[in-house]
Structures are given as structure tokens and as C-alpha cells.
PDB file of N, CA and C in Angstrom:
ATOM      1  N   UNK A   1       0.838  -1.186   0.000  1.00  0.00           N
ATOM      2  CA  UNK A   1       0.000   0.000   0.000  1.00  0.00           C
ATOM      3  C   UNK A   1       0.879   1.245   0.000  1.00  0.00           C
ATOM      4  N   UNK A   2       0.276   2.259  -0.896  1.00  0.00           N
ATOM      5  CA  UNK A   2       0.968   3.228  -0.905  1.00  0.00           C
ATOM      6  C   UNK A   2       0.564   4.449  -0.234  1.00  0.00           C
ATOM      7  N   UNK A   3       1.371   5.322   1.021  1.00  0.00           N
ATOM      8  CA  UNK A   3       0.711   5.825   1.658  1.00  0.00           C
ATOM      9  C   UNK A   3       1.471   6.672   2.440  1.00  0.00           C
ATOM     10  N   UNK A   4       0.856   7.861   2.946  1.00  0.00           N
ATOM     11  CA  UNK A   4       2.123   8.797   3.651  1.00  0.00           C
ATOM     12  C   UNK A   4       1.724   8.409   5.336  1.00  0.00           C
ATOM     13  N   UNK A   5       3.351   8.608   5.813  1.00  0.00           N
ATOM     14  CA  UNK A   5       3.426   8.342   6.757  1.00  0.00           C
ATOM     15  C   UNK A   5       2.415   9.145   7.946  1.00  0.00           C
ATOM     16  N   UNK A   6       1.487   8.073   8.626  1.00  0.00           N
ATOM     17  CA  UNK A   6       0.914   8.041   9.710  1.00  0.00           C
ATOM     18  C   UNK A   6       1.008   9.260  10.767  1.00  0.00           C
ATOM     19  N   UNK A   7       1.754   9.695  10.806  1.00  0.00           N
ATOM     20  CA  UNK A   7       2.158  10.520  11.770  1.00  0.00           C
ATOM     21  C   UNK A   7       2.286  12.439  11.161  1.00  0.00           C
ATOM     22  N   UNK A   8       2.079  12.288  10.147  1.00  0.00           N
ATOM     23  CA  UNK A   8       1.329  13.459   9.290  1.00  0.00           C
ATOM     24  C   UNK A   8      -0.247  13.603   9.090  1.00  0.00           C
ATOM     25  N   UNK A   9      -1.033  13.255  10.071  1.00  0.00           N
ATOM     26  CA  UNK A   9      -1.961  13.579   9.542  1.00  0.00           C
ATOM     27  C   UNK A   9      -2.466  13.005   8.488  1.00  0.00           C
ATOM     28  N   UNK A  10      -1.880  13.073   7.256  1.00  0.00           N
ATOM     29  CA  UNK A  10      -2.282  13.043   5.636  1.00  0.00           C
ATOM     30  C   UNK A  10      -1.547  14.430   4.963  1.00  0.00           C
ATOM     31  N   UNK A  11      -0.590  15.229   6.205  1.00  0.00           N
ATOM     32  CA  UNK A  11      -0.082  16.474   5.141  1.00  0.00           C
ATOM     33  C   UNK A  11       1.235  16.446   5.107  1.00  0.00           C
ATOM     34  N   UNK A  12       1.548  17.234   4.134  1.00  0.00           N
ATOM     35  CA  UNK A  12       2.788  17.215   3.437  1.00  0.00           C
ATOM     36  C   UNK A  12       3.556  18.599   3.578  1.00  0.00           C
ATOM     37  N   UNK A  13       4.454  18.885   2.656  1.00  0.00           N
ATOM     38  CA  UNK A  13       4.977  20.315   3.100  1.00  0.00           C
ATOM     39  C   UNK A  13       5.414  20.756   1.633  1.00  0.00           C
ATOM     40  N   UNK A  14       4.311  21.569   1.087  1.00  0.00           N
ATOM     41  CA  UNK A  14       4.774  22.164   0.021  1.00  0.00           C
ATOM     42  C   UNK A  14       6.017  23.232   0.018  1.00  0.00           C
ATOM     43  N   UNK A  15       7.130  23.401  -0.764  1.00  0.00           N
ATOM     44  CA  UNK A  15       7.439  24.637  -1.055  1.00  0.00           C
ATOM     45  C   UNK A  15       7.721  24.948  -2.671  1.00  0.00           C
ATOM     46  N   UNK A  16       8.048  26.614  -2.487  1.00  0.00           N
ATOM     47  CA  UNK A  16       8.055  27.153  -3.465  1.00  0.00           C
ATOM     48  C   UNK A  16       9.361  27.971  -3.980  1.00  0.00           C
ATOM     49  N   UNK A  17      10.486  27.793  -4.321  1.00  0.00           N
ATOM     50  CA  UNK A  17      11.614  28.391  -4.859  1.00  0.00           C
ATOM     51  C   UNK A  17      12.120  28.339  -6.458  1.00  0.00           C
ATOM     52  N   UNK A  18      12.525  29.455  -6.418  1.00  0.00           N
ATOM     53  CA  UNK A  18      12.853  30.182  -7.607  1.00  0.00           C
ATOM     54  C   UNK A  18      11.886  29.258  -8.724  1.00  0.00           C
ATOM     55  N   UNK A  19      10.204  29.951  -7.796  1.00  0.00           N
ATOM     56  CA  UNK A  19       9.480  29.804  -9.097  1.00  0.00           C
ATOM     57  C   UNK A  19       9.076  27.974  -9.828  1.00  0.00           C
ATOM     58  N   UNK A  20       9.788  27.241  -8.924  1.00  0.00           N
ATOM     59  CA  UNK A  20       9.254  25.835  -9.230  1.00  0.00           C
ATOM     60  C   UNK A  20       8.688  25.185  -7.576  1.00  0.00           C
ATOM     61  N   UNK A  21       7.658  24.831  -7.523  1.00  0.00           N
ATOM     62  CA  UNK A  21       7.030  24.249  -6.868  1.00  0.00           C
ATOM     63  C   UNK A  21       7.096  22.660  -6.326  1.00  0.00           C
ATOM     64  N   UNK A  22       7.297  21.878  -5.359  1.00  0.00           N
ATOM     65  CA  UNK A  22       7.790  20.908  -5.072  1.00  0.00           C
ATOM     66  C   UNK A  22       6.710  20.097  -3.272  1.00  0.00           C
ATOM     67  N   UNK A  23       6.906  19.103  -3.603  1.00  0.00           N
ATOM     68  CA  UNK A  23       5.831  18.614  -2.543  1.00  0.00           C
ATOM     69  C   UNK A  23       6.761  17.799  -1.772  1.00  0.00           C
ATOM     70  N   UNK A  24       7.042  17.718  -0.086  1.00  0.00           N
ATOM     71  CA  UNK A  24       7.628  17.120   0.461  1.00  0.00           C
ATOM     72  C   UNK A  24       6.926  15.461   1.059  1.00  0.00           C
ATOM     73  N   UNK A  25       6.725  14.159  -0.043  1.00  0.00           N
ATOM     74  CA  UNK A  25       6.671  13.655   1.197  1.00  0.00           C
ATOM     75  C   UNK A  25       6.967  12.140   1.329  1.00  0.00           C
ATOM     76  N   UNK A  26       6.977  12.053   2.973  1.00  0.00           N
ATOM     77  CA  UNK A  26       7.718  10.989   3.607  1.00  0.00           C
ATOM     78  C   UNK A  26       6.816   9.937   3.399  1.00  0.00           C
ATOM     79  N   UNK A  27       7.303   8.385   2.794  1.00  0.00           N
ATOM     80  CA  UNK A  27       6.268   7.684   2.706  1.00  0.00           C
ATOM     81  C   UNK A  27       6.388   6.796   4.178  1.00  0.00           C
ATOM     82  N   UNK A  28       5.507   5.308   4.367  1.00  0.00           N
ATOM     83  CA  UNK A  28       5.504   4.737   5.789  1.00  0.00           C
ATOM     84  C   UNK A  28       6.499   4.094   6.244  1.00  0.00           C
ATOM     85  N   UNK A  29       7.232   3.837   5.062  1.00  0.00           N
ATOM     86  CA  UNK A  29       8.387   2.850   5.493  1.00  0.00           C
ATOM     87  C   UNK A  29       9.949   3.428   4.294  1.00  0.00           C
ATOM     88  N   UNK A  30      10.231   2.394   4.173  1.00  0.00           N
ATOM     89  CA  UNK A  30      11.765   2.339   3.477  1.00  0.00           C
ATOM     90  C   UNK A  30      11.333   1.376   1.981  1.00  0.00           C
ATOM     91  N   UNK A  31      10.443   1.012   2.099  1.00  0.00           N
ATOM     92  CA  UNK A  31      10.420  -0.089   0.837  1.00  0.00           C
ATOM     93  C   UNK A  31       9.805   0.364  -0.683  1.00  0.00           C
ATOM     94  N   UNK A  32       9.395   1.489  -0.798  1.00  0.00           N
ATOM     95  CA  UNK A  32       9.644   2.539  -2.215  1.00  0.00           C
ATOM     96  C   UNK A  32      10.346   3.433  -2.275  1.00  0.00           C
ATOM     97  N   UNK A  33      11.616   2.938  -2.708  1.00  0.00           N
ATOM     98  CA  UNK A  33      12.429   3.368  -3.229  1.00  0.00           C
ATOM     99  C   UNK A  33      12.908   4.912  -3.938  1.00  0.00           C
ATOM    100  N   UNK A  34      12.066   4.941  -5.117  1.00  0.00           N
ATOM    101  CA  UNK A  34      12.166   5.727  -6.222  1.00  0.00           C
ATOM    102  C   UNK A  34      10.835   5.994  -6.765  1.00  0.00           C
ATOM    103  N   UNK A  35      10.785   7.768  -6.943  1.00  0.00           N
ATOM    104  CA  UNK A  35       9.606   8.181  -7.487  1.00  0.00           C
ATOM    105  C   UNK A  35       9.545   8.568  -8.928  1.00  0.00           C
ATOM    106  N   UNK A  36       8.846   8.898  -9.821  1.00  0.00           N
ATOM    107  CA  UNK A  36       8.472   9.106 -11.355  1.00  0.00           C
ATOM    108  C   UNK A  36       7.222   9.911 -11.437  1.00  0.00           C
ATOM    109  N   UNK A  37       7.696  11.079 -12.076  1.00  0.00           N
ATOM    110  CA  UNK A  37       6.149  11.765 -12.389  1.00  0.00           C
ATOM    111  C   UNK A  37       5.593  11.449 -13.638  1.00  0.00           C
ATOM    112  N   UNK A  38       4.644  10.733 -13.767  1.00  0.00           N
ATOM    113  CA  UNK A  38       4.234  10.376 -15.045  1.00  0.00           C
ATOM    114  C   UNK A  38       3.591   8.383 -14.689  1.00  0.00           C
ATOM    115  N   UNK A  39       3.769   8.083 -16.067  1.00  0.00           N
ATOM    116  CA  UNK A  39       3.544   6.772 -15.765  1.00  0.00           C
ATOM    117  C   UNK A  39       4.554   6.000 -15.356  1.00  0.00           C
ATOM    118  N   UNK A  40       3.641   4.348 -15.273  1.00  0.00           N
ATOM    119  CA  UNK A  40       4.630   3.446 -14.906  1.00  0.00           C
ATOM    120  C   UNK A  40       5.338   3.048 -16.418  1.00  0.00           C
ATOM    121  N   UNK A  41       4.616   3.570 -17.267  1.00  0.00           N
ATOM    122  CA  UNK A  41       5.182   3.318 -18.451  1.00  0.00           C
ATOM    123  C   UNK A  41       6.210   3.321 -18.917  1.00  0.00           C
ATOM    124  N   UNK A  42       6.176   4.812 -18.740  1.00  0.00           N
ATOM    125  CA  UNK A  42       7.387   6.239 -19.203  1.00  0.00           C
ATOM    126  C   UNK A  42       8.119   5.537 -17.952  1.00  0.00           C
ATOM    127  N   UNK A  43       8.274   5.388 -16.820  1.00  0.00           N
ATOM    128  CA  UNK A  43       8.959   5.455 -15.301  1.00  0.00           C
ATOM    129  C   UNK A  43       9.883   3.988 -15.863  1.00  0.00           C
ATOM    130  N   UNK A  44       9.569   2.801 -16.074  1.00  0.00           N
ATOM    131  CA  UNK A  44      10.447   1.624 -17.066  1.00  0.00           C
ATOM    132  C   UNK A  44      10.924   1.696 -17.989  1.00  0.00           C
ATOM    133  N   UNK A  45      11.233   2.834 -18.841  1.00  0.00           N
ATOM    134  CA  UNK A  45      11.821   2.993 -19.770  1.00  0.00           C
ATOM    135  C   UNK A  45      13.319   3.827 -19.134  1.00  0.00           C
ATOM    136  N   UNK A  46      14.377   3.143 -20.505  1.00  0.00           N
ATOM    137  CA  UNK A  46      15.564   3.451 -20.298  1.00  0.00           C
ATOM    138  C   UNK A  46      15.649   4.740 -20.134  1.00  0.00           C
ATOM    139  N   UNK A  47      16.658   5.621 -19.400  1.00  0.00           N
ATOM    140  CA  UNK A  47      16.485   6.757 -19.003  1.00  0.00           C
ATOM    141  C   UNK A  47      15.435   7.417 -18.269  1.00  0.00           C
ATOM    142  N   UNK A  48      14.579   7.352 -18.198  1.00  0.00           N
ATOM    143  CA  UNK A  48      13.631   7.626 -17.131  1.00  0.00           C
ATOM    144  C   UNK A  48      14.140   8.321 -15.803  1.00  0.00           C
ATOM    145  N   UNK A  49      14.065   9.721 -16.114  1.00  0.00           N
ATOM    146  CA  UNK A  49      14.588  10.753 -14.781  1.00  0.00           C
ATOM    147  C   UNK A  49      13.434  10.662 -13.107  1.00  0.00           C
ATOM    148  N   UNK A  50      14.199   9.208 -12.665  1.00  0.00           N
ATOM    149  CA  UNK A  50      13.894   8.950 -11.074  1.00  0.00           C
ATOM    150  C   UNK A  50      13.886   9.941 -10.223  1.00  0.00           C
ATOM    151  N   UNK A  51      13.202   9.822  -9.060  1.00  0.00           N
ATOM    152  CA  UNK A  51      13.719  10.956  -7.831  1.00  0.00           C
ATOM    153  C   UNK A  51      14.156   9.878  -6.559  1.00  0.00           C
ATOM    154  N   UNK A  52      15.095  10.162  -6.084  1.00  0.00           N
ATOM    155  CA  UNK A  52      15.523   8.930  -5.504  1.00  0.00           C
ATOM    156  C   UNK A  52      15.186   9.498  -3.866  1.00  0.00           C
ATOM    157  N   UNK A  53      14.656   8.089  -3.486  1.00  0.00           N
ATOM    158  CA  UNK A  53      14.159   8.885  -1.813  1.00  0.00           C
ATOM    159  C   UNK A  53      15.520   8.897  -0.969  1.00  0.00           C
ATOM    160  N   UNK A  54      14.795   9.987  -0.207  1.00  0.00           N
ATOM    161  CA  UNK A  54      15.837  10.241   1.042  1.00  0.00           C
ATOM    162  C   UNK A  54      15.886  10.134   2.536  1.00  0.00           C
ATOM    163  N   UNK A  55      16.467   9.484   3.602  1.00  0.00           N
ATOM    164  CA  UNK A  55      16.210   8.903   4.660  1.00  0.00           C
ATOM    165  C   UNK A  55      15.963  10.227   5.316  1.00  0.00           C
ATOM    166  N   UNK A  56      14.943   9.999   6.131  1.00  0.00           N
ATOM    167  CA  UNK A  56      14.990  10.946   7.283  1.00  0.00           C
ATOM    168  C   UNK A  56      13.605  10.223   8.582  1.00  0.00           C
ATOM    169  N   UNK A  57      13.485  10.837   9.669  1.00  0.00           N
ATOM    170  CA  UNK A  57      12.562  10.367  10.693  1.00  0.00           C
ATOM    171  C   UNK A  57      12.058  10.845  10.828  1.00  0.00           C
ATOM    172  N   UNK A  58      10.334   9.794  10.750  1.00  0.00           N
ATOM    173  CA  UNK A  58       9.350  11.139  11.096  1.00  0.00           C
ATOM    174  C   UNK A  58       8.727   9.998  12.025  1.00  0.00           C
ATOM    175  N   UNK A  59       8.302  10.740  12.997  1.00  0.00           N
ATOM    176  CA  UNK A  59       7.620  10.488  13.846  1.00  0.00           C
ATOM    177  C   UNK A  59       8.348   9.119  14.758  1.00  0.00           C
ATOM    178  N   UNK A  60       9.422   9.191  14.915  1.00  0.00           N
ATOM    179  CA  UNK A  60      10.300   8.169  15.614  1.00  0.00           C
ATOM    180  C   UNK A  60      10.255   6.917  14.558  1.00  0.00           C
ATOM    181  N   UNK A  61       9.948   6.868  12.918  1.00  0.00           N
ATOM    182  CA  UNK A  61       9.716   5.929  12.318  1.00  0.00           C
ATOM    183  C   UNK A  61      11.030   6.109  10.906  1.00  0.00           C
ATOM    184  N   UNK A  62      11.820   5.595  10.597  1.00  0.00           N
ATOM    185  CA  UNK A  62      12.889   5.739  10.113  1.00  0.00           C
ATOM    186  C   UNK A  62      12.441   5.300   8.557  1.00  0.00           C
ATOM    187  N   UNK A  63      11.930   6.551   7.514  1.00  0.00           N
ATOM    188  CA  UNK A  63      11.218   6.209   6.399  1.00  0.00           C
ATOM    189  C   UNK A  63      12.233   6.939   5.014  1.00  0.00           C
ATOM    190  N   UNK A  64      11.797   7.086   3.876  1.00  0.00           N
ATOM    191  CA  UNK A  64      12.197   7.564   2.594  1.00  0.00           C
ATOM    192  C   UNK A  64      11.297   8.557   2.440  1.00  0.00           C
ATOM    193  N   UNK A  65      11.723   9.657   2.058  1.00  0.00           N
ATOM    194  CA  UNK A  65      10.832  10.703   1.903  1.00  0.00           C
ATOM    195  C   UNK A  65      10.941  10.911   0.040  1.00  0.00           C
ATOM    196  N   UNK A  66      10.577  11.833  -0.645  1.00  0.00           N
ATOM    197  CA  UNK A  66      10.692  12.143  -2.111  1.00  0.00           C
ATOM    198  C   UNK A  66      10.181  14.085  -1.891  1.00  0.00           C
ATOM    199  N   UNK A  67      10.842  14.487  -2.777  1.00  0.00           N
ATOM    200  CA  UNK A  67      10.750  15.705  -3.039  1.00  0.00           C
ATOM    201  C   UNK A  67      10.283  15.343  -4.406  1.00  0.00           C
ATOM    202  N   UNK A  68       8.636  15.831  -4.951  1.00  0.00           N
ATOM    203  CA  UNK A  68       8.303  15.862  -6.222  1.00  0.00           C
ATOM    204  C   UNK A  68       7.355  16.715  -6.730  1.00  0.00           C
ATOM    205  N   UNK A  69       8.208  16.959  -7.895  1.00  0.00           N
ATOM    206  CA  UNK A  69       7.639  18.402  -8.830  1.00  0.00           C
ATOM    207  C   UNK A  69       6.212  18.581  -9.321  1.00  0.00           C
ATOM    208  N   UNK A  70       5.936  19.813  -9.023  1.00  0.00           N
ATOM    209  CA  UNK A  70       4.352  19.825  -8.797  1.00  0.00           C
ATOM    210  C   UNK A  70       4.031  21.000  -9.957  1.00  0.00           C
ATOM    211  N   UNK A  71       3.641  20.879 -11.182  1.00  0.00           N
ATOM    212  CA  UNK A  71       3.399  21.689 -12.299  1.00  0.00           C
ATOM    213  C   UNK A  71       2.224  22.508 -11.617  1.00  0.00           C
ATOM    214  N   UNK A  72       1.031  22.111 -11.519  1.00  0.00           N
ATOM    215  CA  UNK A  72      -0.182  23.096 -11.061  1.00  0.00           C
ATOM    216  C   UNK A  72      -0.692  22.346  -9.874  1.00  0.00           C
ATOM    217  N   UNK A  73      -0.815  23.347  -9.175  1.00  0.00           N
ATOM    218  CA  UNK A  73      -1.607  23.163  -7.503  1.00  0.00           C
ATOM    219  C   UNK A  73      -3.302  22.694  -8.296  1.00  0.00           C
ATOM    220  N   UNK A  74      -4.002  21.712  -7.466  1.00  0.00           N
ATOM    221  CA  UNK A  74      -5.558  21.617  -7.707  1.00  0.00           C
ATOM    222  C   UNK A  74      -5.602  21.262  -8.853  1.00  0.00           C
ATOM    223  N   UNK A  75      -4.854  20.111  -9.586  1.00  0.00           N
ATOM    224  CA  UNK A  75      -5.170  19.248 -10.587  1.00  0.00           C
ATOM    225  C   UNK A  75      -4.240  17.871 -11.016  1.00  0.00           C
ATOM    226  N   UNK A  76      -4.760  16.940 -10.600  1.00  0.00           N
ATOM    227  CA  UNK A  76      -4.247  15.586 -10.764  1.00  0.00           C
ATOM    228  C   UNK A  76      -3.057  15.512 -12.295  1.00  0.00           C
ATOM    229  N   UNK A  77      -2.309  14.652 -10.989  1.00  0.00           N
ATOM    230  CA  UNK A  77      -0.953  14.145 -12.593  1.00  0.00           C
ATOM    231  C   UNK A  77      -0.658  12.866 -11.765  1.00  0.00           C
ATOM    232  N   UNK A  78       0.256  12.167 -12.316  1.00  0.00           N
ATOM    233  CA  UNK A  78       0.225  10.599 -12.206  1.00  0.00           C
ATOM    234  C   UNK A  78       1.750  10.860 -11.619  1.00  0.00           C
ATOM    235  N   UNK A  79       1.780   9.992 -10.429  1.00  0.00           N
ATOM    236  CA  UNK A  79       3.180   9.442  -9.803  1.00  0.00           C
ATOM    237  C   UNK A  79       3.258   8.006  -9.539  1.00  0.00           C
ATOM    238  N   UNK A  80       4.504   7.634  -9.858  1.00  0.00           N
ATOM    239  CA  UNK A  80       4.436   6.283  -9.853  1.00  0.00           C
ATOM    240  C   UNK A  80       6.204   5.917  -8.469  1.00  0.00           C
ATOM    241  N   UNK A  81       5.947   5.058  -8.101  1.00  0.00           N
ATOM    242  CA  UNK A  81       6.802   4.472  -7.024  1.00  0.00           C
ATOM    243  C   UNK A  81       7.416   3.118  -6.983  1.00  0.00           C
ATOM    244  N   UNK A  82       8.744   2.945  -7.070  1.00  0.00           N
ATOM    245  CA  UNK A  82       9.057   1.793  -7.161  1.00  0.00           C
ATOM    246  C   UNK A  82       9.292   0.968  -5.931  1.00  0.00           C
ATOM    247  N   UNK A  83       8.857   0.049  -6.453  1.00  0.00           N
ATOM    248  CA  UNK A  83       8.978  -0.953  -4.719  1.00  0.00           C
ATOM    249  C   UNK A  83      10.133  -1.795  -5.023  1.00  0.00           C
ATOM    250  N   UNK A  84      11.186  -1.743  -4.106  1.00  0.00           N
ATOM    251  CA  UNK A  84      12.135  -2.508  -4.257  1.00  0.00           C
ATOM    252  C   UNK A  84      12.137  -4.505  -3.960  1.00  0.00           C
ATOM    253  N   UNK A  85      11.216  -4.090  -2.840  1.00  0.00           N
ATOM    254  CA  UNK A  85      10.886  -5.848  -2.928  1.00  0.00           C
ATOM    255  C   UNK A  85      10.193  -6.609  -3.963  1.00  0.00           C
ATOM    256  N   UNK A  86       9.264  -5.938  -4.887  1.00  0.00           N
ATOM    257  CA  UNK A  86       8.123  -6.536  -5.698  1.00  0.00           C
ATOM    258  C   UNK A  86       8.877  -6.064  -7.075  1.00  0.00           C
ATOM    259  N   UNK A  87       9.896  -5.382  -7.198  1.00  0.00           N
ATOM    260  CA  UNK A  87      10.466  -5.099  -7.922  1.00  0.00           C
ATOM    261  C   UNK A  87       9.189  -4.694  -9.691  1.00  0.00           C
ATOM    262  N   UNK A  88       9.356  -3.379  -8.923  1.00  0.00           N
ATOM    263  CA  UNK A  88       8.177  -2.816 -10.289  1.00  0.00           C
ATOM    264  C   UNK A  88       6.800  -1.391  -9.434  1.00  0.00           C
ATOM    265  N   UNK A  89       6.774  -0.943 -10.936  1.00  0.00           N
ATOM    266  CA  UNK A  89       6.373   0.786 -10.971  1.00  0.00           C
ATOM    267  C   UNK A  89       4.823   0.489  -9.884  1.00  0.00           C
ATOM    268  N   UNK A  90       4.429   1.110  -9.157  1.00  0.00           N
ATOM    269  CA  UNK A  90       2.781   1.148  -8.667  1.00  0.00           C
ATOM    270  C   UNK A  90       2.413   2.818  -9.518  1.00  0.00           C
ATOM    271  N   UNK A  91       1.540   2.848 -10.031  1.00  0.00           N
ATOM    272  CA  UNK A  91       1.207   4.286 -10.363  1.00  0.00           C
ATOM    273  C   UNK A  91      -0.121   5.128  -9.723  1.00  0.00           C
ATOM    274  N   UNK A  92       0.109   6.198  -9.267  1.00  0.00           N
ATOM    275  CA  UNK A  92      -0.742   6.769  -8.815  1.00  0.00           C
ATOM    276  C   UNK A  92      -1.621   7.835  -9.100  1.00  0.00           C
ATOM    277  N   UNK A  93      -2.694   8.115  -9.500  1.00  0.00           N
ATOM    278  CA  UNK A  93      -3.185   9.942  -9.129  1.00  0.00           C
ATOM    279  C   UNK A  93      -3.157  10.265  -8.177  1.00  0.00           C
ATOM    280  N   UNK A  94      -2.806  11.284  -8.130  1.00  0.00           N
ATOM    281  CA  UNK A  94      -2.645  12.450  -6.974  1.00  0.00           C
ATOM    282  C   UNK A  94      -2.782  13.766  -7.655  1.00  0.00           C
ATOM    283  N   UNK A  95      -3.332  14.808  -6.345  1.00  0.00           N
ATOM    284  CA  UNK A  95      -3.835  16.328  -6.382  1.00  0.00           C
ATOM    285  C   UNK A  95      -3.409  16.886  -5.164  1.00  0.00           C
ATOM    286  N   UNK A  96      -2.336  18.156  -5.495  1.00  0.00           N
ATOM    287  CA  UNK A  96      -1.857  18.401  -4.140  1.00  0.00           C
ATOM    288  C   UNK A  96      -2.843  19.910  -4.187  1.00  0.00           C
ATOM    289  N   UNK A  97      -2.866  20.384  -3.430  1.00  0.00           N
ATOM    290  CA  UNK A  97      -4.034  21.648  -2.737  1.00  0.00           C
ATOM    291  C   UNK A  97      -3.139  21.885  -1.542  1.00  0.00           C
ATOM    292  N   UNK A  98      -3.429  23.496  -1.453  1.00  0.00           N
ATOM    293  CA  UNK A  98      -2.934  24.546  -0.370  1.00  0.00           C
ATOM    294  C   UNK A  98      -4.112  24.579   0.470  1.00  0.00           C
ATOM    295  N   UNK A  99      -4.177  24.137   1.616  1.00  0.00           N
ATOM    296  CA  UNK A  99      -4.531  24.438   2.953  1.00  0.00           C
ATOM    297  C   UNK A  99      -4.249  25.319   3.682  1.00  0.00           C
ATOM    298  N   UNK A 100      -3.679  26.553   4.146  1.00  0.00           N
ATOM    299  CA  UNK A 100      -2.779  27.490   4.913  1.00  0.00           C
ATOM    300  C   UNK A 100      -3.566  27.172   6.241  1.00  0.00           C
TER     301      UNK A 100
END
């Protein structure tokens, strides 16, 4: 299951620099790897520009986080996640939205 870590609520941490937009987030565990904006299609093909997760702790739970690029706030685009044990793309919709 693909899913942000428990201990967020369900929120994430947008930011915004020099004009490109980016979504912070930590998934539940360590076992997806690598993110892809787009399909699982495009995401298996040679060259395919990965975002590779990065360790950090949230909530006393030692997970992979992803920093991923967010074209327009309030309209679905496809991310896909690689699972290193099952070896292969899961693809997702997602819609990130500003809450303040």
C-alpha cells in the first residue's frame, strides 16, 4: 500500500523556490524506493529521470521521503513508485491543494 506516513496527519509540506514548486513527502516505510512523475510506463523505460528517496525520521519511524515536482496546484498528474521488494512501478493519481 501506498501511503504517507501516519504521523502526518495526511499532510505534506509544500514549497516554493525560484518559481518551481515541489511537494515534500515521507512515505511509511523504506520499501519505495524511487519516485516518477508520469507513468509506470514512461517510469520503465531506459532513461527515465527517477527521484531517488531520502532517509529521514518522522515520527520516531525511520522512512524515505521524495521531493516531487508539482506543475499546477488543484489538478491531478500521475506518480508512480518503485517498490524494491516486488520489484516494479505502482502508479498513482494524486492532487496536491494549499490548505494554509
Amino acid at each position: 500500500m501506498i501511503g504517507l506516513n501516519d504521523a502526518l496527519d495526511g499532510k505534506t509540506t509544500l514549497t516554493v523556490k525560484k518559481g518551481k514548486t515541489t511537494v515534500h513527502v515521507p512515505m511509511k516505510g523504506t520499501g519505495l524506493t524511487k519516485a516518477f512523475v508520469g507513468t509506470a510506463k514512461s517510469a520503465s523505460k531506459k532513461g527515465a529521470k527517477t527521484i531517488k528517496g531520502k532517509k529521514e525520521k518522522v515520527g520516531g519511524d525511520k522512512v524515505l521521503a521524495f521531493d516531487i515536482p508539482v506543475k499546477k496546484l488543484n489538478k491531478s498528474f500521475n506518480v508512480c513508485f518503485w517498490s524494491k521488494r516486488k520489484k516494479k512501478w505502482y502508479q498513482r493519481s494524486v492532487k496536491v491543494t494549499y490548505n494554509p
